[in-house]
C-alpha atoms as a PDB file:
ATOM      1  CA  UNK A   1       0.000   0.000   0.000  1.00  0.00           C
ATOM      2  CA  UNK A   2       0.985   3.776  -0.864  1.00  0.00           C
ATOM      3  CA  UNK A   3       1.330   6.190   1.753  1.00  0.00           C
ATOM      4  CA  UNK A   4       2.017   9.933   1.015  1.00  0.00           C
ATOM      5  CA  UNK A   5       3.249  11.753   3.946  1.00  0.00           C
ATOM      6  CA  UNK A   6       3.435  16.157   3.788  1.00  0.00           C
ATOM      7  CA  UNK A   7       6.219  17.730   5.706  1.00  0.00           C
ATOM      8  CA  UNK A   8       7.298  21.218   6.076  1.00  0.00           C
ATOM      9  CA  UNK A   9      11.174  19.803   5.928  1.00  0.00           C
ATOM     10  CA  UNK A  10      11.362  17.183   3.256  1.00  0.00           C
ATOM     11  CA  UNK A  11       7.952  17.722   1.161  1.00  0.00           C
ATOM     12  CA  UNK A  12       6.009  15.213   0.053  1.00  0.00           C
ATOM     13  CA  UNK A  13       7.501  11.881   0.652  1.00  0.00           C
ATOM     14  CA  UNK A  14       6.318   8.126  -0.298  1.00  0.00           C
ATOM     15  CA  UNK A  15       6.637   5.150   1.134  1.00  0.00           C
ATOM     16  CA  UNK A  16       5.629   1.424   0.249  1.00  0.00           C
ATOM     17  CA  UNK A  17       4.573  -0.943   3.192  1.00  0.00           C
ATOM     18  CA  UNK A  18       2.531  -3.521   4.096  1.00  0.00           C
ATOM     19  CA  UNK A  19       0.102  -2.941   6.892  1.00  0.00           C
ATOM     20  CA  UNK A  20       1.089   0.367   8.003  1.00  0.00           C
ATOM     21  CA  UNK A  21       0.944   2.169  10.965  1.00  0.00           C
ATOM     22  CA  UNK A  22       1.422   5.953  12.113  1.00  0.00           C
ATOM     23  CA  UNK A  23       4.164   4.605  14.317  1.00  0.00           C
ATOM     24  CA  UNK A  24       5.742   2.583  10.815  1.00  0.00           C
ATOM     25  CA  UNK A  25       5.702   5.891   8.938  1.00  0.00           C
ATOM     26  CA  UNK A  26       7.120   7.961  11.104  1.00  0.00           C
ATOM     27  CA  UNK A  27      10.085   5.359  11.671  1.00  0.00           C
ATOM     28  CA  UNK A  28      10.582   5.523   7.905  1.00  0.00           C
ATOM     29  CA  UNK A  29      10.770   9.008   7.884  1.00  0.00           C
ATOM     30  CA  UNK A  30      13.051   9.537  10.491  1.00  0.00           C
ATOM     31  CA  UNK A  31      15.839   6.973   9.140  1.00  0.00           C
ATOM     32  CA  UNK A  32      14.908   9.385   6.174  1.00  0.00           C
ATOM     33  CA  UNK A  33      15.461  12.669   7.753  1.00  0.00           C
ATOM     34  CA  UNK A  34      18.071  11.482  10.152  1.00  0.00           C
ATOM     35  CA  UNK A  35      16.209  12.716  12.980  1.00  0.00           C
ATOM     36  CA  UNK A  36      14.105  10.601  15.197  1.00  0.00           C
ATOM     37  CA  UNK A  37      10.555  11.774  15.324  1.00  0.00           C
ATOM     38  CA  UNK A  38       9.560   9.682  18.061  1.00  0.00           C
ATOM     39  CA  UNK A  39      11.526   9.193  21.177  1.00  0.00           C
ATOM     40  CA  UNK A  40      12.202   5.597  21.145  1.00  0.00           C
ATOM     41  CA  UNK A  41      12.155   5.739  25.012  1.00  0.00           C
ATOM     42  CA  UNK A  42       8.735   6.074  25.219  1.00  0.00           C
ATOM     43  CA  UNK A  43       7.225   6.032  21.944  1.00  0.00           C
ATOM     44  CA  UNK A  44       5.597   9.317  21.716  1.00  0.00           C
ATOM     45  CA  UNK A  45       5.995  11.996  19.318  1.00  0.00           C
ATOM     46  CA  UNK A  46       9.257  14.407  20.282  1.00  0.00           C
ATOM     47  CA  UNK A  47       8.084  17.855  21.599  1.00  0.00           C
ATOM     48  CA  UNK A  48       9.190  19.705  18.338  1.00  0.00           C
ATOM     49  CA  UNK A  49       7.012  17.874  15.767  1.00  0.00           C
ATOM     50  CA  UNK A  50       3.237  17.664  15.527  1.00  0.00           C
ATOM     51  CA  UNK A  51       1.479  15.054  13.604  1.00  0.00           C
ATOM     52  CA  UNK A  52      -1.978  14.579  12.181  1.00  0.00           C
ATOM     53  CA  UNK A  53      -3.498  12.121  10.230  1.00  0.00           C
ATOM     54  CA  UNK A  54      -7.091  13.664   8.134  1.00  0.00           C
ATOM     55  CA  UNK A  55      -6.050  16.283  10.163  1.00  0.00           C
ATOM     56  CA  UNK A  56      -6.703  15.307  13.571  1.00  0.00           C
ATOM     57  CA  UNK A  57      -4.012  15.165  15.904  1.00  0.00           C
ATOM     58  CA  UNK A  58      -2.164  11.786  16.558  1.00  0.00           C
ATOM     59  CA  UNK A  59      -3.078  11.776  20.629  1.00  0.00           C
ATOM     60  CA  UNK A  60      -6.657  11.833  19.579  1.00  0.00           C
ATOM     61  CA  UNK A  61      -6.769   9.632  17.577  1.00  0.00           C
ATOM     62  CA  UNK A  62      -8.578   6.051  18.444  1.00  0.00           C
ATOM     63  CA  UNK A  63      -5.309   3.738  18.640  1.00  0.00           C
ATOM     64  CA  UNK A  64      -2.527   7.154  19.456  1.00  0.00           C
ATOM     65  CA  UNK A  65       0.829   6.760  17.325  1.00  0.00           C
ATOM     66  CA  UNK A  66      -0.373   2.661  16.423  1.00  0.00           C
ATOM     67  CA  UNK A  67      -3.126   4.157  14.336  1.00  0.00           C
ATOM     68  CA  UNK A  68      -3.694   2.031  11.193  1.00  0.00           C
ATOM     69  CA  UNK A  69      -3.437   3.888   7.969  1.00  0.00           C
ATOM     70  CA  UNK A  70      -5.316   3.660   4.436  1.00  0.00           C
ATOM     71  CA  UNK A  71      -3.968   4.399   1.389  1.00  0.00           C
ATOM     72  CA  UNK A  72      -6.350   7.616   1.183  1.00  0.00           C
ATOM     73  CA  UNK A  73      -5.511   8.654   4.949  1.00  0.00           C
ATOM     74  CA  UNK A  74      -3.833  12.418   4.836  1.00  0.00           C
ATOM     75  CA  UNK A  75      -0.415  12.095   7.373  1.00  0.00           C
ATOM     76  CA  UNK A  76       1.238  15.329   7.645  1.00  0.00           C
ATOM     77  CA  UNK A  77       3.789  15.896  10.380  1.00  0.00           C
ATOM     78  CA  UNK A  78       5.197  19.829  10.786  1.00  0.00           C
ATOM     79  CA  UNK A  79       8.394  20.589  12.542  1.00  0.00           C
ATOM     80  CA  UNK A  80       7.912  23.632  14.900  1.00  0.00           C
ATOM     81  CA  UNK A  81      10.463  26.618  14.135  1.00  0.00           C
ATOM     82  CA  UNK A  82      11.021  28.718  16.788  1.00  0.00           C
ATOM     83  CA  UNK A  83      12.870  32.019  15.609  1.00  0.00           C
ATOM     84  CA  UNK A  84      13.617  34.735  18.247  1.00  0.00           C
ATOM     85  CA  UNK A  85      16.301  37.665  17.624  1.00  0.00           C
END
C-alpha cells in the first residue's frame, strides 16, 4: 500500500509498506530525515514535531501513534520553528 506523507522539511515523501501504521511511517521518515521523530524511550511523538493524520491530531486519535493507515488517509507531520532575535 501507498502512503504519502506532507512535511514542512522534506515535502512530500512516499513510502511502500505492508500494513502500516502511524508509528511505521514515522520510523521511515526519520531513518529518512536522520532525525528521530519519536523518542524511542517512550514512543511518543518528540516535543518539536506535531502530527496529524485527516487532520486530527495523533493523541486523539482512536489507537494514538499505532493508528492504522489507508492508502487515502492524509499524514502530515510539521516541525515547529522557533525564531527569536
Amino acid at each position: 500500500m501507498v502512503v504519502k506523507i506532507k512535511t514542512n522539511f522534506a515535502g512530500e515523501v512516499v513510502y511502500e509498506m505492508e500494513s502500516p501504521t502511524l508509528r511505521k511511517v514515522l520510523i521511515a521518515l526519520s531513518d529518512k530525515v536522520y532525525s528521530p521523530i519519536c523518542s524511542l524511550k517512550d514512543q511518543r511523538i518528540r516535543g518539536d514535531f506535531n502530527v496529524y493524520v485527516n487532520g486530527i491530531e495523533y493523541e486523539e486519535l482512536a489507537h494514538g501513534i499505532d493508528e492504522p493507515l489507508n492508502e487515502e488517509d492524509q499524514v502530515e507531520v510539521a516541525m515547529i520553528v522557533i525564531g527569536g532575535g
